[in-house]
N, C-alpha and C. Protein backbone atom coordinates (compact mmCIF):
# COMPACT_ATOMS: atom_id res chain seq x y z
N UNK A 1 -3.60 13.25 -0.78
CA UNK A 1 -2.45 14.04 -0.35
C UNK A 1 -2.22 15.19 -1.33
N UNK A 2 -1.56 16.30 -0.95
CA UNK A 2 -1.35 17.40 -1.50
C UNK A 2 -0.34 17.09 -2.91
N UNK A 3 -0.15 18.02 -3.75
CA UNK A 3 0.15 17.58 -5.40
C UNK A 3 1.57 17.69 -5.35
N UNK A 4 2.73 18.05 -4.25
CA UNK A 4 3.55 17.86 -4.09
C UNK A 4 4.16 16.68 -3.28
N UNK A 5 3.38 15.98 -3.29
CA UNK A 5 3.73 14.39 -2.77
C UNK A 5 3.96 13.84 -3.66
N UNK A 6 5.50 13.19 -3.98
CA UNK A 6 5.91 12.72 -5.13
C UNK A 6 5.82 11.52 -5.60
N UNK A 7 4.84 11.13 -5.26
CA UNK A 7 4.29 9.52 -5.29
C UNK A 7 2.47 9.63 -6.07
N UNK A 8 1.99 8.86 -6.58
CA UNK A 8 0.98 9.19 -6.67
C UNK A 8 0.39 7.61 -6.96
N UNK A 9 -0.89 7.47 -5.56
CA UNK A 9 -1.53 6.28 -5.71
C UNK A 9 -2.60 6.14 -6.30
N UNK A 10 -3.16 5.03 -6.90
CA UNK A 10 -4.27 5.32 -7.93
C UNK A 10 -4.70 3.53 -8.54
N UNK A 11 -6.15 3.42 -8.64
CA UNK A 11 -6.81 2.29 -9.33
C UNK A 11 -5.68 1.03 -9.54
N UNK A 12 -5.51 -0.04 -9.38
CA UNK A 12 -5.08 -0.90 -10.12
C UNK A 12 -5.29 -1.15 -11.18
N UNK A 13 -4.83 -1.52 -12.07
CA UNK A 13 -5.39 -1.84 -13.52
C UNK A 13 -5.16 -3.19 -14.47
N UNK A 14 -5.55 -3.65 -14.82
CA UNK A 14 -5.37 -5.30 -15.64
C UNK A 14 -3.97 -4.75 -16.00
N UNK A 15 -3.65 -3.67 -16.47
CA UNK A 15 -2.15 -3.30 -17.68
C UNK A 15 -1.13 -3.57 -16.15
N UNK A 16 -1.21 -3.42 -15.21
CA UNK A 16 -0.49 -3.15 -13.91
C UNK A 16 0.03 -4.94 -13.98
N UNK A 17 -0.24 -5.91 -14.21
CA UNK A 17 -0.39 -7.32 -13.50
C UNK A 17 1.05 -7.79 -13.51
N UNK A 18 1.31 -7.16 -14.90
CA UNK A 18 2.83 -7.51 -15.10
C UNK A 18 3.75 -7.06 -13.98
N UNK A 19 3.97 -6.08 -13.74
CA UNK A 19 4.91 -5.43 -13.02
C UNK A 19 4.47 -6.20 -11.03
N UNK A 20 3.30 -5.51 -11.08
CA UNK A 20 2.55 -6.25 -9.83
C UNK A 20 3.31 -7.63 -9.01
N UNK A 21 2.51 -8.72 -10.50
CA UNK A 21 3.41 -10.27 -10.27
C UNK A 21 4.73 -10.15 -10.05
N UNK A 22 5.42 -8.96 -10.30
CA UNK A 22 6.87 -9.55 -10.29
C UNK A 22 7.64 -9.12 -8.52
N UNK A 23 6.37 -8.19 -8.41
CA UNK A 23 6.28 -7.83 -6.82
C UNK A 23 5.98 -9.08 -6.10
N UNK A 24 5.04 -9.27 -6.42
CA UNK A 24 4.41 -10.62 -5.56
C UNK A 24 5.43 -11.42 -5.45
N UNK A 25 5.66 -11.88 -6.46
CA UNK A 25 7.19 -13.02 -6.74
C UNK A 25 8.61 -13.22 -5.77
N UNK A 26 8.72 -11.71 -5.39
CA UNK A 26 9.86 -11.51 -4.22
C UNK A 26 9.46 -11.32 -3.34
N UNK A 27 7.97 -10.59 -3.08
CA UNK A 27 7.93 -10.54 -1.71
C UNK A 27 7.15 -11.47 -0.84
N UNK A 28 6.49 -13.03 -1.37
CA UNK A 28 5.95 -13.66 -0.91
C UNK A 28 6.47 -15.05 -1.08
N UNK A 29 5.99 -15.87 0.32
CA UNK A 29 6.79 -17.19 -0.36
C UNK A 29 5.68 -18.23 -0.85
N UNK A 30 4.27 -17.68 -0.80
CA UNK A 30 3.14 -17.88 -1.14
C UNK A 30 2.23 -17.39 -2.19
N UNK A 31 3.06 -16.72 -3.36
CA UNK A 31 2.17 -15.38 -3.91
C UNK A 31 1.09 -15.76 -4.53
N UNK A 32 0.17 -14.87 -4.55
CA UNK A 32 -1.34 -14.83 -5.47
C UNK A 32 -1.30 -15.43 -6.87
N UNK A 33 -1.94 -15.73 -7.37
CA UNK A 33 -1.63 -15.95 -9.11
C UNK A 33 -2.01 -14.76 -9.46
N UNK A 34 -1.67 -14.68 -11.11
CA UNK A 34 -2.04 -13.56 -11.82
C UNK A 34 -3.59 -13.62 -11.95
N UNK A 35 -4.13 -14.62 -12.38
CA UNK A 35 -5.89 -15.03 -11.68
C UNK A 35 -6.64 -14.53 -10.92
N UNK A 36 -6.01 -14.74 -9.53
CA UNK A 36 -6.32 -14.21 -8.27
C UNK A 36 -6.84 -12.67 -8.40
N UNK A 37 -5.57 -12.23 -8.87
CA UNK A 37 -5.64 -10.80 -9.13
C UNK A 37 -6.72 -9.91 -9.78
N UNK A 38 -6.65 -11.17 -11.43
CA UNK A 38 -8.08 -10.92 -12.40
C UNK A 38 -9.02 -10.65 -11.97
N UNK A 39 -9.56 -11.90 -10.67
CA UNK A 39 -10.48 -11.85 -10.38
C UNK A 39 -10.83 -10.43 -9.58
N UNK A 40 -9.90 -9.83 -8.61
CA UNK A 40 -10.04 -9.09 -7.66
C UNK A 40 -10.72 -7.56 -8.42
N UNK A 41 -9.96 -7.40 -10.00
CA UNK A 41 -10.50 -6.43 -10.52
C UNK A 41 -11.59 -6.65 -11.51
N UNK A 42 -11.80 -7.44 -12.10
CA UNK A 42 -13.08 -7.79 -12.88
C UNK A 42 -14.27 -8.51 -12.27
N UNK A 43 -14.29 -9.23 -11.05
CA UNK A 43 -15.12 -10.07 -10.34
C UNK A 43 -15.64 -9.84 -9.17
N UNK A 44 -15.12 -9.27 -8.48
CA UNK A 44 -15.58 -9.00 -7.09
C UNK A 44 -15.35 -7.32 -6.76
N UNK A 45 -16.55 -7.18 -6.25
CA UNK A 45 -17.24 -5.59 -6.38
C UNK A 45 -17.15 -4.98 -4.97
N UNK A 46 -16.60 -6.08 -4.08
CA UNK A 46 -16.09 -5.57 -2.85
C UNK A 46 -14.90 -5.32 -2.45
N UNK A 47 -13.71 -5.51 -3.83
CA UNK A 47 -12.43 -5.57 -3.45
C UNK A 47 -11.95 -3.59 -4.09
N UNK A 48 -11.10 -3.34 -3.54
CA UNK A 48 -10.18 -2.42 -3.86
C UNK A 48 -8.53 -2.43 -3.39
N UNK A 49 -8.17 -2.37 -4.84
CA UNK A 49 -6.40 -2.78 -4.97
C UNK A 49 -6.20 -1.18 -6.04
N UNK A 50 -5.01 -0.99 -4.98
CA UNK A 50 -4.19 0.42 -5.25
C UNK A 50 -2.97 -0.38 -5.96
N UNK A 51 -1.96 0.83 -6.66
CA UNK A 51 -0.77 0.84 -7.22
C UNK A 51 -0.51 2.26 -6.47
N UNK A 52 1.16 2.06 -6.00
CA UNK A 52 1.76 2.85 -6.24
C UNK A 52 2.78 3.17 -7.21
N UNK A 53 3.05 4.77 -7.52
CA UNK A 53 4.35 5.00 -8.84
C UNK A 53 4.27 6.58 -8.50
N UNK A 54 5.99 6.69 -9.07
CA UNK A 54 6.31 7.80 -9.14
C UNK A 54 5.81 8.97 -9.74
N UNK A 55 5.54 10.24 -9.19
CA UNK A 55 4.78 10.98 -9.76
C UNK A 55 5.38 12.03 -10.88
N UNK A 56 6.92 11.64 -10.28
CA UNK A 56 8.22 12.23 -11.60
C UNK A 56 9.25 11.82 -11.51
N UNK A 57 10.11 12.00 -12.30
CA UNK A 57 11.51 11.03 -12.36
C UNK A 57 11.95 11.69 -10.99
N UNK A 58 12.71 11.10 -10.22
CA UNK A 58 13.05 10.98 -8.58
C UNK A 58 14.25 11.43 -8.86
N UNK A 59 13.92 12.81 -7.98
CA UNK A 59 15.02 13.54 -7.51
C UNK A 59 14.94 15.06 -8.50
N UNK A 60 14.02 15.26 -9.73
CA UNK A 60 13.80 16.58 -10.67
C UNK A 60 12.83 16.11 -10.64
N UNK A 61 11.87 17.67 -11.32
CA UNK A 61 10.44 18.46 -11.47
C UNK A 61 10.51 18.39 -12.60
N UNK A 62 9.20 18.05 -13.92
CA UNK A 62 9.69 18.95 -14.73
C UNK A 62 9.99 20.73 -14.62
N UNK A 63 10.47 21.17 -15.09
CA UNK A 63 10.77 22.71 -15.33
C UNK A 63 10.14 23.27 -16.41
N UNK A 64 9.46 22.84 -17.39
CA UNK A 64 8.64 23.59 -18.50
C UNK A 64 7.74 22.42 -18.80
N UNK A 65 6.71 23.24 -19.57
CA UNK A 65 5.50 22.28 -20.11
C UNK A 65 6.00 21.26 -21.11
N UNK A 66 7.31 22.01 -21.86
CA UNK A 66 7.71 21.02 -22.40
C UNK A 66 8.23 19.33 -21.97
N UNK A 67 8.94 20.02 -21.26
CA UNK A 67 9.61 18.99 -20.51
C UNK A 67 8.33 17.95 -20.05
N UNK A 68 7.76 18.92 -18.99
CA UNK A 68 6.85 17.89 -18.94
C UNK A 68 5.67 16.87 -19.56
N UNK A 69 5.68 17.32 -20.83
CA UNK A 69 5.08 16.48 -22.26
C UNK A 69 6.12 15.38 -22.21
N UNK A 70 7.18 15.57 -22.15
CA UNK A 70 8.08 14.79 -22.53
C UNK A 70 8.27 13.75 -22.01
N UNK A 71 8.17 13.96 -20.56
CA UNK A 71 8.20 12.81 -19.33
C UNK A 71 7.21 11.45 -19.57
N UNK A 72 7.21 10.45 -19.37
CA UNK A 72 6.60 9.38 -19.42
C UNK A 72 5.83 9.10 -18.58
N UNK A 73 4.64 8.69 -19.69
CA UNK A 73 3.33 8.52 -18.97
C UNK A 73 2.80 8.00 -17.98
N UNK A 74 2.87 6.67 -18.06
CA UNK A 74 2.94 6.18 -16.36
C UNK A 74 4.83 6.04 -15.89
N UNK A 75 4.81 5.96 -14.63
CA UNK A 75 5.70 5.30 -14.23
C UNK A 75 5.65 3.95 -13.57
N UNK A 76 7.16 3.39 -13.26
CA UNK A 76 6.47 1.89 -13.01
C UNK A 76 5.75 1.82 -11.70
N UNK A 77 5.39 0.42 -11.74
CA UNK A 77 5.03 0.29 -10.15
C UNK A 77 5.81 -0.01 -9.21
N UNK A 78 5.54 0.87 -8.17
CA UNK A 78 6.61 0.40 -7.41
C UNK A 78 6.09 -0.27 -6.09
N UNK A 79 4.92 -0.70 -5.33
CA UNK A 79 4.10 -1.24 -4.54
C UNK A 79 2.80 -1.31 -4.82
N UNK A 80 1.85 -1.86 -4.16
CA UNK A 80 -0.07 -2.04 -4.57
C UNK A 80 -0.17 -2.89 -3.19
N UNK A 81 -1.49 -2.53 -3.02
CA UNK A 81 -2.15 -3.07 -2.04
C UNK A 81 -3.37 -3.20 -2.25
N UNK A 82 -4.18 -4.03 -1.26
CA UNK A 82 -5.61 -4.13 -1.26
C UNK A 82 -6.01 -4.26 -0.20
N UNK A 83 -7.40 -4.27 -0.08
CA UNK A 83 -8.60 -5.09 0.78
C UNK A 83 -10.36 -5.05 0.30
N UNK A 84 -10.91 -5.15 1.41
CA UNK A 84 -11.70 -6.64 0.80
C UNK A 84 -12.97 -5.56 1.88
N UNK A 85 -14.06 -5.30 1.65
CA UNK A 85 -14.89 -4.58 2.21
C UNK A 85 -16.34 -5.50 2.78
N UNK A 86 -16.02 -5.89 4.22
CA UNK A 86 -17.10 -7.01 4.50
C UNK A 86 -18.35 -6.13 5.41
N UNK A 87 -18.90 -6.02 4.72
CA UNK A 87 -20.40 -5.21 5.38
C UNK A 87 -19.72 -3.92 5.55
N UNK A 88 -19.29 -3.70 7.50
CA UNK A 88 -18.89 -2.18 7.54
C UNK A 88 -17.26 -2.01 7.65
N UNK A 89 -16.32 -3.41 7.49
CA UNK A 89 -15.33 -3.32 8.02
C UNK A 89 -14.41 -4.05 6.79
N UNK A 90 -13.05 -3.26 6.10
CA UNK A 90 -12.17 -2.99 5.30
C UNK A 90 -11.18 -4.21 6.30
N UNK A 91 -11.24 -5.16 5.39
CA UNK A 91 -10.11 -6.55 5.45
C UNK A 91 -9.20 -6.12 4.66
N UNK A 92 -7.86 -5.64 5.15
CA UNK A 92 -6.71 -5.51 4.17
C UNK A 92 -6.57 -6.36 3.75
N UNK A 93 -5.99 -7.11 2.70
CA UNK A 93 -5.79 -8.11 2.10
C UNK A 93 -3.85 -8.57 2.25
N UNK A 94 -3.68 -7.42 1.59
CA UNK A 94 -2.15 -7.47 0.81
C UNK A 94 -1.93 -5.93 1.16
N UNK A 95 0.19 -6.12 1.15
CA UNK A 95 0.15 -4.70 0.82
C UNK A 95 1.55 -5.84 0.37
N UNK A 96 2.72 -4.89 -0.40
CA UNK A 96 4.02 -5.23 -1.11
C UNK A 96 4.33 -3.96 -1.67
N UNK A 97 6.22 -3.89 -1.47
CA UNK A 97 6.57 -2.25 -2.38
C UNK A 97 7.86 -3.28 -2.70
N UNK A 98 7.81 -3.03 -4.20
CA UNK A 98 9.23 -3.56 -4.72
C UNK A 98 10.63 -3.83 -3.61
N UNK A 99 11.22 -4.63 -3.77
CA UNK A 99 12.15 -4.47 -2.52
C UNK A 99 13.62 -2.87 -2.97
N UNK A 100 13.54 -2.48 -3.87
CA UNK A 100 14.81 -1.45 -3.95
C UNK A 100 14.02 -0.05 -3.72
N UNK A 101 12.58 -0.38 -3.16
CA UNK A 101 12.12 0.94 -2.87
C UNK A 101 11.33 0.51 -1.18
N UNK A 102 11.53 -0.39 -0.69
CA UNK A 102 11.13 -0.68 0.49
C UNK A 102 12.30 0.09 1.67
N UNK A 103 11.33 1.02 2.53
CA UNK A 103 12.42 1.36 3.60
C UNK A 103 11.91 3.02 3.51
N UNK A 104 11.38 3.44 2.32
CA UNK A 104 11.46 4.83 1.92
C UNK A 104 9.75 5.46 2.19
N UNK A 105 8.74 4.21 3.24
CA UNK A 105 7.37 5.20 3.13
C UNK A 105 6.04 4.77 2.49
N UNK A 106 7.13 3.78 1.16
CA UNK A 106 5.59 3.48 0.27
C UNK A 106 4.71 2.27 0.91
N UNK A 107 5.30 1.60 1.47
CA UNK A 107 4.18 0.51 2.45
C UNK A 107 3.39 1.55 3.46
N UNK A 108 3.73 2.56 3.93
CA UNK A 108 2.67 3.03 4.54
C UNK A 108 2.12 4.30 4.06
N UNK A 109 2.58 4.84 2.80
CA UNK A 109 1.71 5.46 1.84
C UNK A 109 0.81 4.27 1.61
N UNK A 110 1.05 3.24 1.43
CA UNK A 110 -0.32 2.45 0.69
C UNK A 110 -1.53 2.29 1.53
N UNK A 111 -1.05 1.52 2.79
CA UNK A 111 -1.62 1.65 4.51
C UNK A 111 -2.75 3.00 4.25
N UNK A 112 -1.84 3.95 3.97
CA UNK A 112 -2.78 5.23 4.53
C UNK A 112 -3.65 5.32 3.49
N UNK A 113 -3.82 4.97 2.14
CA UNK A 113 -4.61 5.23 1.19
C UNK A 113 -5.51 4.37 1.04
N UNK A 114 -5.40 2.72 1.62
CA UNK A 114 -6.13 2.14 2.01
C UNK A 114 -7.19 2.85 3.22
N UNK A 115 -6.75 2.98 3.98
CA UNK A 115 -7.45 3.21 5.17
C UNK A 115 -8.62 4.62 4.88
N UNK A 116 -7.91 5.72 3.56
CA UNK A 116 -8.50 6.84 2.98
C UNK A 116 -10.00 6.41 2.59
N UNK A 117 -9.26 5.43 1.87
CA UNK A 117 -10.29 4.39 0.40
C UNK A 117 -11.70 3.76 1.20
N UNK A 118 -11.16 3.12 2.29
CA UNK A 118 -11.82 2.31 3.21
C UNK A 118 -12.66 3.46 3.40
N UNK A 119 -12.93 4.55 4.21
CA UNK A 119 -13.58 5.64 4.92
C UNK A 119 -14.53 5.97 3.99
N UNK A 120 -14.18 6.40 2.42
CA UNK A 120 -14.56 6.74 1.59
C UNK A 120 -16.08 5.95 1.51
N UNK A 121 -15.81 4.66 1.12
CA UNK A 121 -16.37 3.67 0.72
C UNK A 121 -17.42 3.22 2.12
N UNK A 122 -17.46 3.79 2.82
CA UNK A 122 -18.05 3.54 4.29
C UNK A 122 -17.70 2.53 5.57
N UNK A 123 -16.69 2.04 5.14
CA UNK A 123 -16.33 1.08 6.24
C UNK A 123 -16.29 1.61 7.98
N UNK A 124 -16.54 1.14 8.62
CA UNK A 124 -16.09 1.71 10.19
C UNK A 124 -15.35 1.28 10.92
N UNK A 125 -14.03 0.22 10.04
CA UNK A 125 -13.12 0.25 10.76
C UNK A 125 -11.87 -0.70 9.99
N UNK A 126 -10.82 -0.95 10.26
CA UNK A 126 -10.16 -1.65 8.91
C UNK A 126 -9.62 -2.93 9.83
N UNK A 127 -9.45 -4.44 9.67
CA UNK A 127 -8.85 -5.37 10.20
C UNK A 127 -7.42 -5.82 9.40
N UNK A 128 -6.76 -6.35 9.66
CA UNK A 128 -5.37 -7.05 8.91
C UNK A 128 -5.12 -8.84 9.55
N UNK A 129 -4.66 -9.64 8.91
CA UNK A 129 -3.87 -10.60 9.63
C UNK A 129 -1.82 -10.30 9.57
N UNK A 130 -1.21 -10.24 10.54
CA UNK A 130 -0.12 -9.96 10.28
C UNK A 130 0.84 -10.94 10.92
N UNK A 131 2.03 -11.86 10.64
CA UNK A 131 2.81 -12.50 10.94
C UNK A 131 3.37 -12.04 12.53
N UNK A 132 3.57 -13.04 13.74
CA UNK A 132 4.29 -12.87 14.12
C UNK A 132 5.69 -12.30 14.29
N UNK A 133 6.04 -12.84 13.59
CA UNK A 133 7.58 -12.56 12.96
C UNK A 133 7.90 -11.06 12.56
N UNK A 134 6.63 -10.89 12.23
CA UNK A 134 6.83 -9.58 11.40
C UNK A 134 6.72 -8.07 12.28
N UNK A 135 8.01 -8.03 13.30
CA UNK A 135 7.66 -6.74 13.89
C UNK A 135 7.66 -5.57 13.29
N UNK A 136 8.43 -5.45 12.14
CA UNK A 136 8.46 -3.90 11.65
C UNK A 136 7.10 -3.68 11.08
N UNK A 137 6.17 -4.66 10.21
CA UNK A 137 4.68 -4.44 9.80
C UNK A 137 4.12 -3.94 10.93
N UNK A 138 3.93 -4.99 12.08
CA UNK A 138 3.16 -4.44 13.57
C UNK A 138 3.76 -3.49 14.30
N UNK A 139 4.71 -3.15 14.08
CA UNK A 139 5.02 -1.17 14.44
C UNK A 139 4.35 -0.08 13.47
N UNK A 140 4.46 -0.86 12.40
CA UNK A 140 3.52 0.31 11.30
C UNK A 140 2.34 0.43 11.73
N UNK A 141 1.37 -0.42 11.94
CA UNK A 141 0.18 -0.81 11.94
C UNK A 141 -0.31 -0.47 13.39
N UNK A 142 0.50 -0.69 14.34
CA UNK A 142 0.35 -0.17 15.75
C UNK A 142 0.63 1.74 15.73
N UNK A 143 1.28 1.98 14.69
CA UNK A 143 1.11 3.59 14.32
C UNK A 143 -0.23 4.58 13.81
N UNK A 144 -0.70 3.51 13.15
CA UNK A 144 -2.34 4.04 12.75
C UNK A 144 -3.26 3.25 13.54
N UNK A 145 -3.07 2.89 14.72
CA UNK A 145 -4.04 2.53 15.75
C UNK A 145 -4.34 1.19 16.03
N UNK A 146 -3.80 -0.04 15.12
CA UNK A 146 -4.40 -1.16 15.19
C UNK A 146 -3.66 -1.99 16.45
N UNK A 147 -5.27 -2.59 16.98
CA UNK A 147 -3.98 -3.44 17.77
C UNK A 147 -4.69 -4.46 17.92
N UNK A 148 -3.83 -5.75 18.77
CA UNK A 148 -3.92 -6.93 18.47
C UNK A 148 -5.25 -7.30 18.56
N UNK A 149 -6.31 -8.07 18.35
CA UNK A 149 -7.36 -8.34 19.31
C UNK A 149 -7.60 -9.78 19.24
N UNK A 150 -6.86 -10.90 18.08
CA UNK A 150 -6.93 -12.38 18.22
C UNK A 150 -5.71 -13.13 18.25
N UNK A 151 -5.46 -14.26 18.23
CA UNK A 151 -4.03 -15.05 17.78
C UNK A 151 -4.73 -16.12 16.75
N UNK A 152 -4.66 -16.05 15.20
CA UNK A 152 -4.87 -16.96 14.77
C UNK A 152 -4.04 -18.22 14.62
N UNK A 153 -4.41 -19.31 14.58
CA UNK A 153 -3.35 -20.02 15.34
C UNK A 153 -2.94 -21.18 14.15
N UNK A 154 -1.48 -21.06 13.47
CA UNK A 154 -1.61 -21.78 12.06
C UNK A 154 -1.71 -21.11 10.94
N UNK A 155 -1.77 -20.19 11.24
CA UNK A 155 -2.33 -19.63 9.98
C UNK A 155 -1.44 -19.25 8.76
N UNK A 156 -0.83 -19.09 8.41
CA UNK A 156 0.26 -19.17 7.57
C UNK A 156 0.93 -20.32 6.84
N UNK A 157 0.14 -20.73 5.57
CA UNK A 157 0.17 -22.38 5.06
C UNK A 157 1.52 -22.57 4.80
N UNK A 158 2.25 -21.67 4.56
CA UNK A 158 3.95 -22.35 3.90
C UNK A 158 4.49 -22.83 5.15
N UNK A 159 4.64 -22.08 6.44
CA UNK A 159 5.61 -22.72 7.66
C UNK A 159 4.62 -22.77 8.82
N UNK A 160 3.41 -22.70 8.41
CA UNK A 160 2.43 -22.87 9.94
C UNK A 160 2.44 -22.22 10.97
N UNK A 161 3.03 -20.84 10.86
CA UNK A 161 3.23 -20.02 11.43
C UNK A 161 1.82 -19.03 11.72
N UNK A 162 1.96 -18.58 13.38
CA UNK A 162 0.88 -18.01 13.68
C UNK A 162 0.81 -16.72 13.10
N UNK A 163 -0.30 -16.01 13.07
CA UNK A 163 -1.02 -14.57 13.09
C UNK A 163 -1.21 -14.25 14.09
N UNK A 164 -1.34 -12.60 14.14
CA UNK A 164 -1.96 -12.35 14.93
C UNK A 164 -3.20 -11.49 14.39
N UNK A 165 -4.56 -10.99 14.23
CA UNK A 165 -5.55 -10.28 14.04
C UNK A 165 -5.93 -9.11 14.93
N UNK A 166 -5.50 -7.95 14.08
CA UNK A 166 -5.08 -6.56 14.18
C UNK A 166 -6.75 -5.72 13.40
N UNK A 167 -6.91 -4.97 14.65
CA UNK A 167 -7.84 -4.38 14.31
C UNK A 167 -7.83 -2.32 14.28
N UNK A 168 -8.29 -1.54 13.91
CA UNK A 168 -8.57 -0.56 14.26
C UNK A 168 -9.81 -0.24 15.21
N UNK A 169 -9.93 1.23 15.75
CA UNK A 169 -11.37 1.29 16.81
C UNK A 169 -12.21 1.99 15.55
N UNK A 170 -13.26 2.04 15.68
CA UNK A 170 -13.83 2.96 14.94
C UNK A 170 -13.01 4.25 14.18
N UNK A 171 -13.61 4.20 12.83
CA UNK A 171 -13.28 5.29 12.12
C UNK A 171 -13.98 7.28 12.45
N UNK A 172 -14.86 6.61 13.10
CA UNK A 172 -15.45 7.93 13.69
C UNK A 172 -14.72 8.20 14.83
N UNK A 173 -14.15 7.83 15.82
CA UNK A 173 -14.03 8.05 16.76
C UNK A 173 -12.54 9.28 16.48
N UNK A 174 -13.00 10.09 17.38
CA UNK A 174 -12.05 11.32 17.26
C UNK A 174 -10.64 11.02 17.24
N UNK A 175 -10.24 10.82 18.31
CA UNK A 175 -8.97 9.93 18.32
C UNK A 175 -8.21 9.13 16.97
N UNK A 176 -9.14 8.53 16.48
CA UNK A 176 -8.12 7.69 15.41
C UNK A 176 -8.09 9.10 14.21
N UNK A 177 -9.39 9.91 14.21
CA UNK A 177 -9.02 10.92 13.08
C UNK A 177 -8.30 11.82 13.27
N UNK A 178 -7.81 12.01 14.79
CA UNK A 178 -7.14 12.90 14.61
C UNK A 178 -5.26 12.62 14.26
N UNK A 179 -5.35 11.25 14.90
CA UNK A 179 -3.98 10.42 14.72
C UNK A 179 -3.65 10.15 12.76
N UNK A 180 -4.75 10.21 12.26
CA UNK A 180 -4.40 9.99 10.39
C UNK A 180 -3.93 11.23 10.25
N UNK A 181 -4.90 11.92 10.73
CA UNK A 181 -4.05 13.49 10.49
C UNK A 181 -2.81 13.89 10.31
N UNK A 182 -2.27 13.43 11.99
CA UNK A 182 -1.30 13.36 11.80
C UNK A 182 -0.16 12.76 11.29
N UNK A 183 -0.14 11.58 11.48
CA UNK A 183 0.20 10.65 10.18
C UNK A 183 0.95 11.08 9.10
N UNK A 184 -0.65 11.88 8.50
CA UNK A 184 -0.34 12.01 6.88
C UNK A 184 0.32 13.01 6.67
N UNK A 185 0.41 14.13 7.63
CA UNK A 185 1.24 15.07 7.42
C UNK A 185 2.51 14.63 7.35
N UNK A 186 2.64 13.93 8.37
CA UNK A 186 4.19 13.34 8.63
C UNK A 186 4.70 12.94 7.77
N UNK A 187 4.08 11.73 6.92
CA UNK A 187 4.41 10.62 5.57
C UNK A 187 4.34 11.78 4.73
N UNK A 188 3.87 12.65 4.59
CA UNK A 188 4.29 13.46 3.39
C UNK A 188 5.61 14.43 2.98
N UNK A 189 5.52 14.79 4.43
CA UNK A 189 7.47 15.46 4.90
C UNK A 189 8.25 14.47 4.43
N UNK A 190 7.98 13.38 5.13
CA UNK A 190 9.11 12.00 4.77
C UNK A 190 9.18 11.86 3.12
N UNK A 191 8.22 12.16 2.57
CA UNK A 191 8.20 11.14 1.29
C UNK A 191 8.71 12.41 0.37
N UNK A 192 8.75 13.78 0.48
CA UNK A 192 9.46 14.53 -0.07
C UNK A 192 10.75 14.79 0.76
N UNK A 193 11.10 14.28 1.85
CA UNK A 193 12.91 14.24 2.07
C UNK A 193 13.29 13.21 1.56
N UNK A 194 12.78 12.42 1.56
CA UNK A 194 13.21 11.06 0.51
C UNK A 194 13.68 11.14 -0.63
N UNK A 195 12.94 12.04 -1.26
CA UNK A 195 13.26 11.77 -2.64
C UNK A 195 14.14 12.87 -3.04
N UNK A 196 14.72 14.01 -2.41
CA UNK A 196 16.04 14.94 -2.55
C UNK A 196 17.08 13.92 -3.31
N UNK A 197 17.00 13.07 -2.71
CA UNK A 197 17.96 12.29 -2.88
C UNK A 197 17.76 11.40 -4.17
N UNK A 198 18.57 11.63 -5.09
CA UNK A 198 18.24 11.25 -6.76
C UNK A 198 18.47 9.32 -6.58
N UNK A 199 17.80 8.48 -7.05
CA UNK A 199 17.38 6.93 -7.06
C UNK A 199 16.97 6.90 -8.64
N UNK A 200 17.49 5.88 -9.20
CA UNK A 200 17.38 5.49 -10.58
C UNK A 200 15.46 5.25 -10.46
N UNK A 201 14.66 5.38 -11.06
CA UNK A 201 13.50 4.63 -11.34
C UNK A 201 13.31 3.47 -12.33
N UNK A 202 13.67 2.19 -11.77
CA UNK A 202 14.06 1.10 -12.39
C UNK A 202 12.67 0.07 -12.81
N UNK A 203 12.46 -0.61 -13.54
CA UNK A 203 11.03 -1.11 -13.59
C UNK A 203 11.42 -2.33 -12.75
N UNK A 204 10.17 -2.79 -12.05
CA UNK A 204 10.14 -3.93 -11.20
C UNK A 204 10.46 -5.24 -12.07
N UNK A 205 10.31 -5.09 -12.97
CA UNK A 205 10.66 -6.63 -14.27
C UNK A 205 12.24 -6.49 -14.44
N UNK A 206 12.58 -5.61 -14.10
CA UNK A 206 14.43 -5.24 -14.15
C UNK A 206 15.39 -6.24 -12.75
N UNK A 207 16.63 -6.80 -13.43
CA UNK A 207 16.87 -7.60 -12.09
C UNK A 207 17.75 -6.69 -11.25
């Protein structure tokens, strides 16, 4: 995305785990271990896990070079996602955005940078498992093209709750590229009207 998108997604990193876990922690009633995670970045050569964070304190620019020396180096995290690259086709794994920044874009900033990442990397098409329950995910996900194509049945070990298995069509196919397109233009309007509006940048380890 263009350098005025005030978000900026990028590598996961072992230093990230802290903040990460504390994501996981609220937003799952199942979460990953910190392990899990290890493994995903030191062990397995098919996975890719994003972070998202602010690209400046929310709501001001810096205004001089000074200033902007001054500003702090990373910011926290405020969502990460992954998936899992099986031959030609990008298994999302996970996605999570802190809950005091959920509502504002960054679950489907992540979505879209996945799906970037995926293309990059050659996949030809991206799959998800997504909760029943969960209509606002499957409105997102039905926005960048995916749609249902299984019912896994059980699948969800804490309450035995079904899935459903959400696919995209091909990444070549004109149609879906021209729909990211648009998309991303869109999420990028959004994600700079969003942030007019001044929001503390609080670290996710903060209660």
């Amino acid at each position: 995305m263009p350098d005025r998108q005030p978000f900026i997604v990028e590598p996961m990193g072992l230093n990230d785990l802290g903040q990460v876990m504390e994501i996981e922690k609220v937003s799952f009633s199942a979460p990953w271990s910190v392990r899990a995670y290890r493994f995903e970045l030191t062990r397995n050569e098919h996975s890719t896990f994003l972070v998202v964070r602010p690209r400046y304190q929310i709501g001001e620019r810096p205004s001089s070079w000074r200033s902007w020396l001054r500003r702090p180096l990373r910011g926290p995290v405020l969502g990460y996602a992954g998936f899992w690259l099986l031959v030609d086709e990008a298994h999302i794994a996970t996605i999570a955005v802190h809950p005091e920044w959920r509502g504002r874009g960054l679950g489907e900033l992540l979505l879209l940078s996945l799906l970037e990442q995926a293309i990059r990397r050659g996949a030809q098409k991206a799959t998800l498992e997504v909760r029943l329950s969960n209509q606002a995910a499957q409105r997102l996900y039905r926005k960048y093209d995916f749609e249902v194509v299984a019912l896994r049945s059980r699948y969800y070990a804490d309450n035995n709750e079904d899935a459903y298995l959400m696919a995209t069509p091909s990444f070549e196919r004109p149609t879906f590229q021209a729909n990211l397109e648009h998309c991303r233009a869109r999420l990028l309007e959004r994600l700079v009207q969003e942030t007019k509006a001044p929001r503390p940048v609080a670290s996710p380890a903060d209660p």
